[in-house]
PDB file of N, CA and C in Angstrom:
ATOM      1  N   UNK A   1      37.726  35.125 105.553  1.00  0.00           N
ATOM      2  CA  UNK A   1      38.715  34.947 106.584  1.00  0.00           C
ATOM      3  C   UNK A   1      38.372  33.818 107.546  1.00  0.00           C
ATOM      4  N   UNK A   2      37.146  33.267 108.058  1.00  0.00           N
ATOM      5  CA  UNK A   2      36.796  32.455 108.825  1.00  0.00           C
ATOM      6  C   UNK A   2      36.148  31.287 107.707  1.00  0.00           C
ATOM      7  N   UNK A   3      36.678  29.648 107.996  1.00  0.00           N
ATOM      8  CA  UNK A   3      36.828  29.092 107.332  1.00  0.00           C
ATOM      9  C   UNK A   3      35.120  28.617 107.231  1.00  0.00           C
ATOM     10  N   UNK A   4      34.554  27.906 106.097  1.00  0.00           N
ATOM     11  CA  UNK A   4      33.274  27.465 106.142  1.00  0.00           C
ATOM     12  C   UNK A   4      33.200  25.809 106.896  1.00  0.00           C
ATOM     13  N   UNK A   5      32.271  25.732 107.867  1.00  0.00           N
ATOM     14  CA  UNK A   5      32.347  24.565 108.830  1.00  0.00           C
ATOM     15  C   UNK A   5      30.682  23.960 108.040  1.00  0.00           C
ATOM     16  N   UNK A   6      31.106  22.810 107.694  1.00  0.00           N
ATOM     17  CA  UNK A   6      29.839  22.292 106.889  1.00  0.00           C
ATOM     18  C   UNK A   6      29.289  21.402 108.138  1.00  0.00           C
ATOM     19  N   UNK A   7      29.569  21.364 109.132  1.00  0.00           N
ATOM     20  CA  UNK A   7      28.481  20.875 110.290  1.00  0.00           C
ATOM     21  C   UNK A   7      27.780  22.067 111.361  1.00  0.00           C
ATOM     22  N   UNK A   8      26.879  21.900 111.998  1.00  0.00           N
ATOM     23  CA  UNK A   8      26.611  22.929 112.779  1.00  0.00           C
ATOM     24  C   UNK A   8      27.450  22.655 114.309  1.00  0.00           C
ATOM     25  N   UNK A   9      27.779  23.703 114.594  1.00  0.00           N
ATOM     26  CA  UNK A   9      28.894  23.640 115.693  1.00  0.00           C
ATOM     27  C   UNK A   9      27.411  23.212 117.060  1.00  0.00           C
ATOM     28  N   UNK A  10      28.283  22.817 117.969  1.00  0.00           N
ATOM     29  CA  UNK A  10      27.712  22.340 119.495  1.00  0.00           C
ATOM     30  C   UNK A  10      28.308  22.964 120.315  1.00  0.00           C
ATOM     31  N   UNK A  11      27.882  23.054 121.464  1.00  0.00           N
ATOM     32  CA  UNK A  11      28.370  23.674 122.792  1.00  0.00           C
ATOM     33  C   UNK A  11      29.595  22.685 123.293  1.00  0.00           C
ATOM     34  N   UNK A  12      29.312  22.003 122.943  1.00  0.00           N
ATOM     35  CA  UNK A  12      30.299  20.819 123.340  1.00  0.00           C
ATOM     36  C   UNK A  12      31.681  20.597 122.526  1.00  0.00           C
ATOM     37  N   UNK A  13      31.553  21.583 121.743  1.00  0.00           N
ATOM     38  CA  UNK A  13      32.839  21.666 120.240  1.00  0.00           C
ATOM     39  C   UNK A  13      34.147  22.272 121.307  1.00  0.00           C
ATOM     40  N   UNK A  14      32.873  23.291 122.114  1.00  0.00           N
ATOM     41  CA  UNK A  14      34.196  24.386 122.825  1.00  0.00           C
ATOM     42  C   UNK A  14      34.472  23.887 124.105  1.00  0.00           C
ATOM     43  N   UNK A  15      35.715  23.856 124.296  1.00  0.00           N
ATOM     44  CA  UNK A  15      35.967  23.241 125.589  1.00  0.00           C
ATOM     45  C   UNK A  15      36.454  24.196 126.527  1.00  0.00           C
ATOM     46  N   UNK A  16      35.617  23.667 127.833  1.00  0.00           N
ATOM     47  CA  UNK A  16      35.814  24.202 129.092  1.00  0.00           C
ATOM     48  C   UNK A  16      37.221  24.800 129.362  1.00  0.00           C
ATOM     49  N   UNK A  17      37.512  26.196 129.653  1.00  0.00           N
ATOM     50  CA  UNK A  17      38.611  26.259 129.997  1.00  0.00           C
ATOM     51  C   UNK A  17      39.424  25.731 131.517  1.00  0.00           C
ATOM     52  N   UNK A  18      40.505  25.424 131.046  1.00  0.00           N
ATOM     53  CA  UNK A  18      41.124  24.342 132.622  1.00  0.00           C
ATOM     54  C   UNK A  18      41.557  25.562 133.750  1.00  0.00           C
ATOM     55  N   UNK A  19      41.930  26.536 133.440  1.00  0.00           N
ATOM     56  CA  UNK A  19      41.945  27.681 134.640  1.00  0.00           C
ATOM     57  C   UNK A  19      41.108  27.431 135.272  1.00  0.00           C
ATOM     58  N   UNK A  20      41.685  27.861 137.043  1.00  0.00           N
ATOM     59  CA  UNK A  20      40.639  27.345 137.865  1.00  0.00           C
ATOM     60  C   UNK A  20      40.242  29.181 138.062  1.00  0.00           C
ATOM     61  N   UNK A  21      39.335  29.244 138.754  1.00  0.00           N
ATOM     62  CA  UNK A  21      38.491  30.572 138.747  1.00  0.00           C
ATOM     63  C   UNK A  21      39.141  31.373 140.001  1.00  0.00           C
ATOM     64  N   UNK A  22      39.207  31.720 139.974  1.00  0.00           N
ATOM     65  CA  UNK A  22      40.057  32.783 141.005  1.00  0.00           C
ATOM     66  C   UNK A  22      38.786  33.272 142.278  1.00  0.00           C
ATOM     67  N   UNK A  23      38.082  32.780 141.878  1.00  0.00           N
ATOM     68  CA  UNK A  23      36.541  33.667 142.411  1.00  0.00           C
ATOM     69  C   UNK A  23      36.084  32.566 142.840  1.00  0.00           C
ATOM     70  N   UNK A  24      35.495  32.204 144.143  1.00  0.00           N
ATOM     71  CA  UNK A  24      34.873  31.324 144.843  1.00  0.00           C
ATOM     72  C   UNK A  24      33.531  32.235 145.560  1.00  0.00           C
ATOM     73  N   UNK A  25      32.628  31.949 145.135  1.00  0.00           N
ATOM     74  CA  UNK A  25      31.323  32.638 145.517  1.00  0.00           C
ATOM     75  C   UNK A  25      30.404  31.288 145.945  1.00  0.00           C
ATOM     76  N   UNK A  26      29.360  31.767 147.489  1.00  0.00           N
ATOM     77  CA  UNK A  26      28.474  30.888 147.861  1.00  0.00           C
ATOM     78  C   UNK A  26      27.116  31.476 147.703  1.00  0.00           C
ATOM     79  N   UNK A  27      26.277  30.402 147.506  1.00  0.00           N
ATOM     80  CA  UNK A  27      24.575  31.232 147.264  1.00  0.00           C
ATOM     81  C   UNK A  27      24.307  30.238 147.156  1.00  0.00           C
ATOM     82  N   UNK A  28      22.631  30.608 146.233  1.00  0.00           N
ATOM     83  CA  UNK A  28      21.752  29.999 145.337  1.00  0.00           C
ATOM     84  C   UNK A  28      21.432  30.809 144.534  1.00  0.00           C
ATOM     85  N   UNK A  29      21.428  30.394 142.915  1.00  0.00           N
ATOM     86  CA  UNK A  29      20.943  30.981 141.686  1.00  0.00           C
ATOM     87  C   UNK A  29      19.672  30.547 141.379  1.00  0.00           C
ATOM     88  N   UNK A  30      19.011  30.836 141.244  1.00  0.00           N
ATOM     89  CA  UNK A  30      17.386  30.889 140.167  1.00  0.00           C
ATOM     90  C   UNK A  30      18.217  31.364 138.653  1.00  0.00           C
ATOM     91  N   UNK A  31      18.323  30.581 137.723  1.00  0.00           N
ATOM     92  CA  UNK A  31      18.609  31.061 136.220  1.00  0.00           C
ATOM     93  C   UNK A  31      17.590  30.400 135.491  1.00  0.00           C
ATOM     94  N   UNK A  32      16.736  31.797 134.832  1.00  0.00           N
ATOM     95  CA  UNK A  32      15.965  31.546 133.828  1.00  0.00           C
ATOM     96  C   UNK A  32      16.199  32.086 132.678  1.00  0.00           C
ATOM     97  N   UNK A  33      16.431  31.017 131.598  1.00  0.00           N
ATOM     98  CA  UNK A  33      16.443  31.112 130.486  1.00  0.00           C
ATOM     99  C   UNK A  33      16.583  30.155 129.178  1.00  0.00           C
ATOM    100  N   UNK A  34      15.447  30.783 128.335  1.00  0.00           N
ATOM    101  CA  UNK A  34      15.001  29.530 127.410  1.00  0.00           C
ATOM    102  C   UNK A  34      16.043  28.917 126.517  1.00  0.00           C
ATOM    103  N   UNK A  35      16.821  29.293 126.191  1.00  0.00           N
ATOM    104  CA  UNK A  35      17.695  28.938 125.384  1.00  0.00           C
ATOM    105  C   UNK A  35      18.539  27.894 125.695  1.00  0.00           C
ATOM    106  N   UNK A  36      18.217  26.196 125.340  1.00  0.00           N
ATOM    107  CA  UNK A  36      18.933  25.536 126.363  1.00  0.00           C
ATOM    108  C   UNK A  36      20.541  25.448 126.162  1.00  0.00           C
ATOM    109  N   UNK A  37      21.333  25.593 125.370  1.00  0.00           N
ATOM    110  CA  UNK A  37      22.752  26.096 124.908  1.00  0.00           C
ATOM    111  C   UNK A  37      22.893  27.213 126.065  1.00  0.00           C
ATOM    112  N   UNK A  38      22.496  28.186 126.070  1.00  0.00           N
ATOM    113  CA  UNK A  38      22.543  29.397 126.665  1.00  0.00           C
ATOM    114  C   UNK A  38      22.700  28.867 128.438  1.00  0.00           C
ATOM    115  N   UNK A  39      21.926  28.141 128.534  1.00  0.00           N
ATOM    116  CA  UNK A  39      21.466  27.657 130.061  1.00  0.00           C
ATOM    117  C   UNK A  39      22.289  26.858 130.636  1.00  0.00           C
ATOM    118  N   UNK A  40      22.870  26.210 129.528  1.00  0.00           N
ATOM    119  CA  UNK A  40      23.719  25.228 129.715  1.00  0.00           C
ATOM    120  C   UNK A  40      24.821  25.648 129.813  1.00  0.00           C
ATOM    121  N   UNK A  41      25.620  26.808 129.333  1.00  0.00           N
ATOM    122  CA  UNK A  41      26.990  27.586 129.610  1.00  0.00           C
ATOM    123  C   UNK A  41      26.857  28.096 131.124  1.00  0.00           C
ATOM    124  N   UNK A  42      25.630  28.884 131.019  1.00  0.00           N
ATOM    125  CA  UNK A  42      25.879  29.873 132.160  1.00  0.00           C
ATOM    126  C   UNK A  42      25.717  28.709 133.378  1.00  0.00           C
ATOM    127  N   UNK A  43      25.141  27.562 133.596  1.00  0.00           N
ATOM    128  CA  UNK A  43      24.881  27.015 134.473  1.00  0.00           C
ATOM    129  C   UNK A  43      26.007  26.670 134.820  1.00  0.00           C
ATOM    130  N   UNK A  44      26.879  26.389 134.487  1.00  0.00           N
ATOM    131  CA  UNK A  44      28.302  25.830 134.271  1.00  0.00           C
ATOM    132  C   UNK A  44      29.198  26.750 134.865  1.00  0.00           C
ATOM    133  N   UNK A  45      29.498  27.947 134.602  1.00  0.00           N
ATOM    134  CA  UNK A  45      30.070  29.063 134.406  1.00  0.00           C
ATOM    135  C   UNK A  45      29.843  29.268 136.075  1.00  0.00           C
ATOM    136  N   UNK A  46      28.770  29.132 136.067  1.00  0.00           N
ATOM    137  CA  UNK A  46      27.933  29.666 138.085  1.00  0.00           C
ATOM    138  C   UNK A  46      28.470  28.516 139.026  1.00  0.00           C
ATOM    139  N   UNK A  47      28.362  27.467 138.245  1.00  0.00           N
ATOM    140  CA  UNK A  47      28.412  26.354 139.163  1.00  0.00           C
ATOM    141  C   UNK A  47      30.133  25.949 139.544  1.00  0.00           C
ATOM    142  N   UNK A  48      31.099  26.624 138.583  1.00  0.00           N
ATOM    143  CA  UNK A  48      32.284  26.886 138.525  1.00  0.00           C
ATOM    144  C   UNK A  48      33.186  27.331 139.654  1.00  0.00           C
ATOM    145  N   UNK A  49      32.180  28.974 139.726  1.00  0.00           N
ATOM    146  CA  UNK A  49      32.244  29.868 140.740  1.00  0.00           C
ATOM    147  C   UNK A  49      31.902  29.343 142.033  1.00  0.00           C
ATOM    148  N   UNK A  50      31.400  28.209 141.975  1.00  0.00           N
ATOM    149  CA  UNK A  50      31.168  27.642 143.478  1.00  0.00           C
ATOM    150  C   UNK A  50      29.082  27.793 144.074  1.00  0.00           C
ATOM    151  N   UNK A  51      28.805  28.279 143.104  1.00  0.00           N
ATOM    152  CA  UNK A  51      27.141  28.328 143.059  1.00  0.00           C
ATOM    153  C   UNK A  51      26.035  28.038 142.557  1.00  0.00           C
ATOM    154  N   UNK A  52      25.278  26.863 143.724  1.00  0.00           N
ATOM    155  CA  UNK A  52      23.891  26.362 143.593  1.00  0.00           C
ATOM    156  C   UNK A  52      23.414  26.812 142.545  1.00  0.00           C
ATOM    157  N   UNK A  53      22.926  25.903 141.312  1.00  0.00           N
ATOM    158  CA  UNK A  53      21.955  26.863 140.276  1.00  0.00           C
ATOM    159  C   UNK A  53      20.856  25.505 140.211  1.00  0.00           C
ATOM    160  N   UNK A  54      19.944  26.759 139.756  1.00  0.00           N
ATOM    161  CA  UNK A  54      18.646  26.095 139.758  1.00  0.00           C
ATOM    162  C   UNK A  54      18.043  26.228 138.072  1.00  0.00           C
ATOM    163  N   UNK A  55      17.983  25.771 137.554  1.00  0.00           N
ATOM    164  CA  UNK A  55      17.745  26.473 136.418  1.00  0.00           C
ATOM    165  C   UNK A  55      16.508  26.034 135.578  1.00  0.00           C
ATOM    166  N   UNK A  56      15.821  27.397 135.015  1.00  0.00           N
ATOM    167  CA  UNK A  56      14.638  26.860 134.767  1.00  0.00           C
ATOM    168  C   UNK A  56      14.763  27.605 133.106  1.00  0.00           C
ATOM    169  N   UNK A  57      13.416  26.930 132.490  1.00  0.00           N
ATOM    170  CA  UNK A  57      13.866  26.962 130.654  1.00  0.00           C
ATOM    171  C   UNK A  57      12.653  28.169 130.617  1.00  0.00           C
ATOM    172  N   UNK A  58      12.146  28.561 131.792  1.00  0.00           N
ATOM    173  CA  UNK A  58      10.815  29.452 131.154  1.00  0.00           C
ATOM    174  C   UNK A  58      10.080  30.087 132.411  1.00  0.00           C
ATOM    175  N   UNK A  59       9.043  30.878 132.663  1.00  0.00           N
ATOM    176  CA  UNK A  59       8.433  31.456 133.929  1.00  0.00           C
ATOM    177  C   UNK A  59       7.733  30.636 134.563  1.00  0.00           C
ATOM    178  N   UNK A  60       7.111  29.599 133.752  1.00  0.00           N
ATOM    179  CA  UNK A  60       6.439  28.370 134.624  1.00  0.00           C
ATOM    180  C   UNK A  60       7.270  27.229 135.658  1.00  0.00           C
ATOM    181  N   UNK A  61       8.463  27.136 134.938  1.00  0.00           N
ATOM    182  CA  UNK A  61       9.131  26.529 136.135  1.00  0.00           C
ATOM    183  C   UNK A  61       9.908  27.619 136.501  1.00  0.00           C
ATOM    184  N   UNK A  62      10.062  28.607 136.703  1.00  0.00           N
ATOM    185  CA  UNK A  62      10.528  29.596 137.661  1.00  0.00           C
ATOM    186  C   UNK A  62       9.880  29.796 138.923  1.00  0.00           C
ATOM    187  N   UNK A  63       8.552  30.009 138.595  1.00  0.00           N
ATOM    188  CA  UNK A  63       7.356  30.574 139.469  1.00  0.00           C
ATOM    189  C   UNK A  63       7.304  28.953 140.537  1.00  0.00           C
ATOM    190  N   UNK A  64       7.544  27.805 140.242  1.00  0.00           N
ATOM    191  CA  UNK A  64       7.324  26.599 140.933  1.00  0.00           C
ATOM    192  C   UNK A  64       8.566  26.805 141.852  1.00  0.00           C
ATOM    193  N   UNK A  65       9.659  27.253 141.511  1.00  0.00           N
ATOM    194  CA  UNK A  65      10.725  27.111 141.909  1.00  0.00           C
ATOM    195  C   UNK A  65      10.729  27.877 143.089  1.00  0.00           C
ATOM    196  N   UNK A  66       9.769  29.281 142.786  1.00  0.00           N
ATOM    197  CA  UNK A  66       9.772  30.830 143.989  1.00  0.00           C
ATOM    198  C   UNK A  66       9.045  29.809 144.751  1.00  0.00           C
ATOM    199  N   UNK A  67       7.973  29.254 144.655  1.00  0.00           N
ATOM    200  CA  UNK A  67       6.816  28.879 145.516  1.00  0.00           C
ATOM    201  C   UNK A  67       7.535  27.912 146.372  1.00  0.00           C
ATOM    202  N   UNK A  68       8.452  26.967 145.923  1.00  0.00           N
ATOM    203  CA  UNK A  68       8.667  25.987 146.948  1.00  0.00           C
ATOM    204  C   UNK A  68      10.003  25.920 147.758  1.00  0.00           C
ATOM    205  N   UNK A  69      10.389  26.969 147.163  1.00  0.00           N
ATOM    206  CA  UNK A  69      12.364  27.286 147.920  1.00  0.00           C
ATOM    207  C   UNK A  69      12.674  28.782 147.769  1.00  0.00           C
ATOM    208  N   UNK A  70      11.895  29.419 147.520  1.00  0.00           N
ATOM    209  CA  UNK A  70      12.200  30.796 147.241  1.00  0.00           C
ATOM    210  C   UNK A  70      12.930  31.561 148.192  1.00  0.00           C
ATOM    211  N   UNK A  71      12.742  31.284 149.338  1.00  0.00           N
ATOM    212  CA  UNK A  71      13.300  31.752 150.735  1.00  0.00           C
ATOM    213  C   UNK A  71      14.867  31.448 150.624  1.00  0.00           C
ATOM    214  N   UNK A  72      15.311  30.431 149.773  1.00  0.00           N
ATOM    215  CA  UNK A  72      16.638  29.934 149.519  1.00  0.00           C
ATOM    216  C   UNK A  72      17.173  30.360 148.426  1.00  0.00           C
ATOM    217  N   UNK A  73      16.281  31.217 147.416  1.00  0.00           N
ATOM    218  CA  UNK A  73      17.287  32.052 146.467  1.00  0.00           C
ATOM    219  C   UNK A  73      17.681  32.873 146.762  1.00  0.00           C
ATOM    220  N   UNK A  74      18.987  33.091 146.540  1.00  0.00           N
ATOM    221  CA  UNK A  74      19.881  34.656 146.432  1.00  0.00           C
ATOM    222  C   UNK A  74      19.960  35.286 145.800  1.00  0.00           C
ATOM    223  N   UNK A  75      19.648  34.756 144.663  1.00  0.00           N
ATOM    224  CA  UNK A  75      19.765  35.571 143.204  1.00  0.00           C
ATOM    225  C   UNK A  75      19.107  35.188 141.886  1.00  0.00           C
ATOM    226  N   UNK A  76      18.248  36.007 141.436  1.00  0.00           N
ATOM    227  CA  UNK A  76      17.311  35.784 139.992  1.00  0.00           C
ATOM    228  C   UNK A  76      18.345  36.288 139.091  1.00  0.00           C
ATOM    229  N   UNK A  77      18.480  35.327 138.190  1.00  0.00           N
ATOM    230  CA  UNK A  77      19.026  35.893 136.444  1.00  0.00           C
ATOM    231  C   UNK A  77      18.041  35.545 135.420  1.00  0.00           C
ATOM    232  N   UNK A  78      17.342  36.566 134.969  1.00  0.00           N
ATOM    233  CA  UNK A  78      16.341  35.887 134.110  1.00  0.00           C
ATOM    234  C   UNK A  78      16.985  36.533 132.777  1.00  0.00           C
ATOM    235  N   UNK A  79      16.608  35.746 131.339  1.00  0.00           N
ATOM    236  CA  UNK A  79      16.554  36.717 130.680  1.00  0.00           C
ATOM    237  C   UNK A  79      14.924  36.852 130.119  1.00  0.00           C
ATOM    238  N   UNK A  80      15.375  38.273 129.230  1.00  0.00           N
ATOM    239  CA  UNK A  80      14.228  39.127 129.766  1.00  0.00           C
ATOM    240  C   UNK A  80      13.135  38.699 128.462  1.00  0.00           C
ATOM    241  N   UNK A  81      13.673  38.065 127.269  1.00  0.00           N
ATOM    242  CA  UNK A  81      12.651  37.589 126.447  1.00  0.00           C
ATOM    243  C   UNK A  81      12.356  36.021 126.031  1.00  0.00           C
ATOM    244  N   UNK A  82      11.152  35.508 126.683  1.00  0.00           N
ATOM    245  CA  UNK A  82      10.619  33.980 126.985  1.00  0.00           C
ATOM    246  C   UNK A  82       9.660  33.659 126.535  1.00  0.00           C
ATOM    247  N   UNK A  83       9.423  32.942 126.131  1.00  0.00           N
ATOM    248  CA  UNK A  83       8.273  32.636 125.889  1.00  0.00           C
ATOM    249  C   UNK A  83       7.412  31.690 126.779  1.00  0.00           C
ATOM    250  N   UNK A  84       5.904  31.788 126.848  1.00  0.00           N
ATOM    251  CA  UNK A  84       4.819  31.886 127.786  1.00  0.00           C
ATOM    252  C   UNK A  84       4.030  32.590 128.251  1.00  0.00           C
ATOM    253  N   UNK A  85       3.984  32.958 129.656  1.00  0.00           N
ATOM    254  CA  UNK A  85       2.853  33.730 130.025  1.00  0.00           C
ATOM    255  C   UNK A  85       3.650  35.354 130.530  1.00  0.00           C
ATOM    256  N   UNK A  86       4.560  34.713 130.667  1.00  0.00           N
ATOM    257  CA  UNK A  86       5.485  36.232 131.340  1.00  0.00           C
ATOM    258  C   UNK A  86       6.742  36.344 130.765  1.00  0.00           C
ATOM    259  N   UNK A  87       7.318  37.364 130.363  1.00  0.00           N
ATOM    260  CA  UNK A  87       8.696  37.522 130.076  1.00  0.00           C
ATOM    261  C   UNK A  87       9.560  38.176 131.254  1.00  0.00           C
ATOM    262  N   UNK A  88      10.232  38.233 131.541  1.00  0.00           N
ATOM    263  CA  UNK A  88      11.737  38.168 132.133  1.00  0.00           C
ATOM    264  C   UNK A  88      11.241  39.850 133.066  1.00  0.00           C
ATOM    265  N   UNK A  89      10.754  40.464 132.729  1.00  0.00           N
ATOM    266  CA  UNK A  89      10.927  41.789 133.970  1.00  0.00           C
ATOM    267  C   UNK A  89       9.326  41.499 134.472  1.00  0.00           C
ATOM    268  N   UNK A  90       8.733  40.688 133.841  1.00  0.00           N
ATOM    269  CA  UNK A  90       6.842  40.411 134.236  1.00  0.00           C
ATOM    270  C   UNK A  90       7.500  39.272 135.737  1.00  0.00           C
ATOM    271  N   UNK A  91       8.599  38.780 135.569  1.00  0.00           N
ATOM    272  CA  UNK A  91       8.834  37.517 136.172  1.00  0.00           C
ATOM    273  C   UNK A  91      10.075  38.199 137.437  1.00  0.00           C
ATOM    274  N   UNK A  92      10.396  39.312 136.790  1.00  0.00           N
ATOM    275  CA  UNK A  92      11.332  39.963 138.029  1.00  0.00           C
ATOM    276  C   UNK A  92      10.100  40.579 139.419  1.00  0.00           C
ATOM    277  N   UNK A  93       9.462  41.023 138.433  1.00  0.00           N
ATOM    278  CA  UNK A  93       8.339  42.232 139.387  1.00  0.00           C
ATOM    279  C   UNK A  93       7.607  40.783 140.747  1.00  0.00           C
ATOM    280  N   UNK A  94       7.159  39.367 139.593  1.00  0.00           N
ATOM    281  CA  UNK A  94       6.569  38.623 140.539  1.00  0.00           C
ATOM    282  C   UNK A  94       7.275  37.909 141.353  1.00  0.00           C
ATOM    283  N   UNK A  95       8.792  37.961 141.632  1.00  0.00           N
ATOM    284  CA  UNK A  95       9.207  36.930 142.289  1.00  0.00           C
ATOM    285  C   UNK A  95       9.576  38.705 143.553  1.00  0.00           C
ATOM    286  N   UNK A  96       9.695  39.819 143.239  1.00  0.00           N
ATOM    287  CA  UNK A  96       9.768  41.031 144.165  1.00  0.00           C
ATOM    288  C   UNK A  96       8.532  40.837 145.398  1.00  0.00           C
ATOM    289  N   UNK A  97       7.711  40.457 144.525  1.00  0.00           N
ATOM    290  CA  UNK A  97       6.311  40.601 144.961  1.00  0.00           C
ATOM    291  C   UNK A  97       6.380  39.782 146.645  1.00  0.00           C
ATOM    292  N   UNK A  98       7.471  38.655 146.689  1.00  0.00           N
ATOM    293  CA  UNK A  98       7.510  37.603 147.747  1.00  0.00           C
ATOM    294  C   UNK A  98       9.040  37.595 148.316  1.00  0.00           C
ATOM    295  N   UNK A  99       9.779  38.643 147.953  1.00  0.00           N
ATOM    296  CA  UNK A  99      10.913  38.731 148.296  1.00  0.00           C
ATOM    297  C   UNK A  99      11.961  40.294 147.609  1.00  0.00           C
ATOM    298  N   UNK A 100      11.028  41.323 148.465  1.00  0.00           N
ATOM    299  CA  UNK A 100      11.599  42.005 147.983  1.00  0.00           C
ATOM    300  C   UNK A 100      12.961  42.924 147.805  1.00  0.00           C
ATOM    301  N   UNK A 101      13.355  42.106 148.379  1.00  0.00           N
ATOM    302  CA  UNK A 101      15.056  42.395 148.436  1.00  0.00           C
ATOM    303  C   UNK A 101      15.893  41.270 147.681  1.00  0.00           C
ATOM    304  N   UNK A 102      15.157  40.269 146.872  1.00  0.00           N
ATOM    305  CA  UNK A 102      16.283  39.658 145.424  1.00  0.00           C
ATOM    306  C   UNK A 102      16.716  40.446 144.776  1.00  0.00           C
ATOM    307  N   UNK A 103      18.160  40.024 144.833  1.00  0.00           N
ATOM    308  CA  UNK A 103      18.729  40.718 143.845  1.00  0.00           C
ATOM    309  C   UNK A 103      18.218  39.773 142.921  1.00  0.00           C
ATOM    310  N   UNK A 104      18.516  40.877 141.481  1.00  0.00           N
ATOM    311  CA  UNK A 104      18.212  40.088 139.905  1.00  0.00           C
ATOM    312  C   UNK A 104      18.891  41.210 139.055  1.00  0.00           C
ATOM    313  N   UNK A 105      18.750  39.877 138.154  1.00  0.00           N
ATOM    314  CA  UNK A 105      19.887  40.741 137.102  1.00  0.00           C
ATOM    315  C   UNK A 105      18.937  39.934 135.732  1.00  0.00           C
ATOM    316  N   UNK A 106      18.465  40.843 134.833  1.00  0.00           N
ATOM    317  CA  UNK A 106      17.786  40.626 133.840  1.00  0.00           C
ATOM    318  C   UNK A 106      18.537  40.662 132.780  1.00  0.00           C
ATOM    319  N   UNK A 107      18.840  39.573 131.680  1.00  0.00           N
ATOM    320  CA  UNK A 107      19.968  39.445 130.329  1.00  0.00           C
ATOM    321  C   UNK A 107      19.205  39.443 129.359  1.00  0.00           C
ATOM    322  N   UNK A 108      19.827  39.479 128.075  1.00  0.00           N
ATOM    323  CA  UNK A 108      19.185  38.991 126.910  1.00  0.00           C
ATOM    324  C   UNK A 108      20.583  39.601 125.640  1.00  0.00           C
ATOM    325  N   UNK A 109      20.118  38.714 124.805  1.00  0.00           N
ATOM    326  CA  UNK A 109      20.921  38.588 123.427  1.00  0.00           C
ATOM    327  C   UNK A 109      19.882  39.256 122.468  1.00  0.00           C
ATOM    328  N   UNK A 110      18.735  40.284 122.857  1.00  0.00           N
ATOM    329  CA  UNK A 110      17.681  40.365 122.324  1.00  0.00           C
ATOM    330  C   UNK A 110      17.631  41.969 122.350  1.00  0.00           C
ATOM    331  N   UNK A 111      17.740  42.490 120.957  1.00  0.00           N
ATOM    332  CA  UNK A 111      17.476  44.485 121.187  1.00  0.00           C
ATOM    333  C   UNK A 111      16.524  44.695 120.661  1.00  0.00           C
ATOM    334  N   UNK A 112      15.868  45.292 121.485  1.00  0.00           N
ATOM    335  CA  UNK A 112      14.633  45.924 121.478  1.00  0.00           C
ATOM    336  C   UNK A 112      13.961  46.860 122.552  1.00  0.00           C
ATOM    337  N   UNK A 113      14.373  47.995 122.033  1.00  0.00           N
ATOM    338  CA  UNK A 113      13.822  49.329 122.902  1.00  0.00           C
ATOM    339  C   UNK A 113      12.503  49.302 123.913  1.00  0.00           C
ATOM    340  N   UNK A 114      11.932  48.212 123.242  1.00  0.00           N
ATOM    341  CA  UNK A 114      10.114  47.991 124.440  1.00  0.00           C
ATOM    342  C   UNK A 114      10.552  47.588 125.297  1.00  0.00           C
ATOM    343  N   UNK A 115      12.251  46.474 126.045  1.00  0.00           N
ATOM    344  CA  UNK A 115      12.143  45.964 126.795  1.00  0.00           C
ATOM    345  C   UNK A 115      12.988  46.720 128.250  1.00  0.00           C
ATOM    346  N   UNK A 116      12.791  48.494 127.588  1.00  0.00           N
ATOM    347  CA  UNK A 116      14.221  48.926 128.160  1.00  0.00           C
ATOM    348  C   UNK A 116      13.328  49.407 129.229  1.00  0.00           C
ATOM    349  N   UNK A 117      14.056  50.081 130.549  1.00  0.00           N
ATOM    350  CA  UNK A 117      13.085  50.097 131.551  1.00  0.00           C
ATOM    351  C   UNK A 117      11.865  51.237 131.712  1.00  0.00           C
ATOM    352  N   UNK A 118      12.713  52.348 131.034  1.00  0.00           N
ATOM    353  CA  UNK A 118      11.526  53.423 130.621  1.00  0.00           C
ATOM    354  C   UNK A 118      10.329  53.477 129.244  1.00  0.00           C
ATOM    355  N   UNK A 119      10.611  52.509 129.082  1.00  0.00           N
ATOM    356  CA  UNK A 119       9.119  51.959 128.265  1.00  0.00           C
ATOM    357  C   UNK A 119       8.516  50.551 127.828  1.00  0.00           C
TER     358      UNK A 119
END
């Protein structure tokens, strides 16, 4: 039923929808996540809505990001499986650690029961 596409599709195949967003939101985002396709929608998507994003590909530039403006995030989106030294709730707990009233919202395209919160 879905036709065979002998190139690999791009983010750039799909185009932005022209509706304007009904939703005007102000902040700053911290978005971490490795997937640069992935990073690259949602950054878009936020920045749409009317909000600062900062966006980092992994916990090492996350953690640079807490240290030198952290006082100016409003909001962590990490997702929760990265690769490096920390994954995505190792990286929620440390940015709590200096601000413990961020909100965050932890994502992933990734199932796996180890990452759920009771184990």
């Amino acid at each position: 039923f879905i036709p065979i596409v002998e190139r690999k599709a791009s983010i750039n195949d799909a185009p932005m929808p022209t509706k304007v967003y009904p939703l005007k939101l102000t902040g700053r985002v911290l978005l971490v996540e490795d997937d640069n396709q992935v990073r690259l929608v949602l950054s878009r998507v936020l920045r749409r809505l009317g909000l600062h994003v900062d966006a980092a590909a992994n916990s090492a530039e996350a953690k640079a990001v807490l240290k030198t403006d952290g006082a100016r995030v409003d909001l962590l989106i990490t997702d929760i499986v990265m690769p490096g030294s920390m994954n995505g709730l190792e990286l929620a707990r440390y940015a709590r650690e200096n601000s413990p009233s961020l909100p965050i919202i932890i994502i992933s395209g990734y199932d796996d029961k180890k990452f759920s919160p009771s184990g």
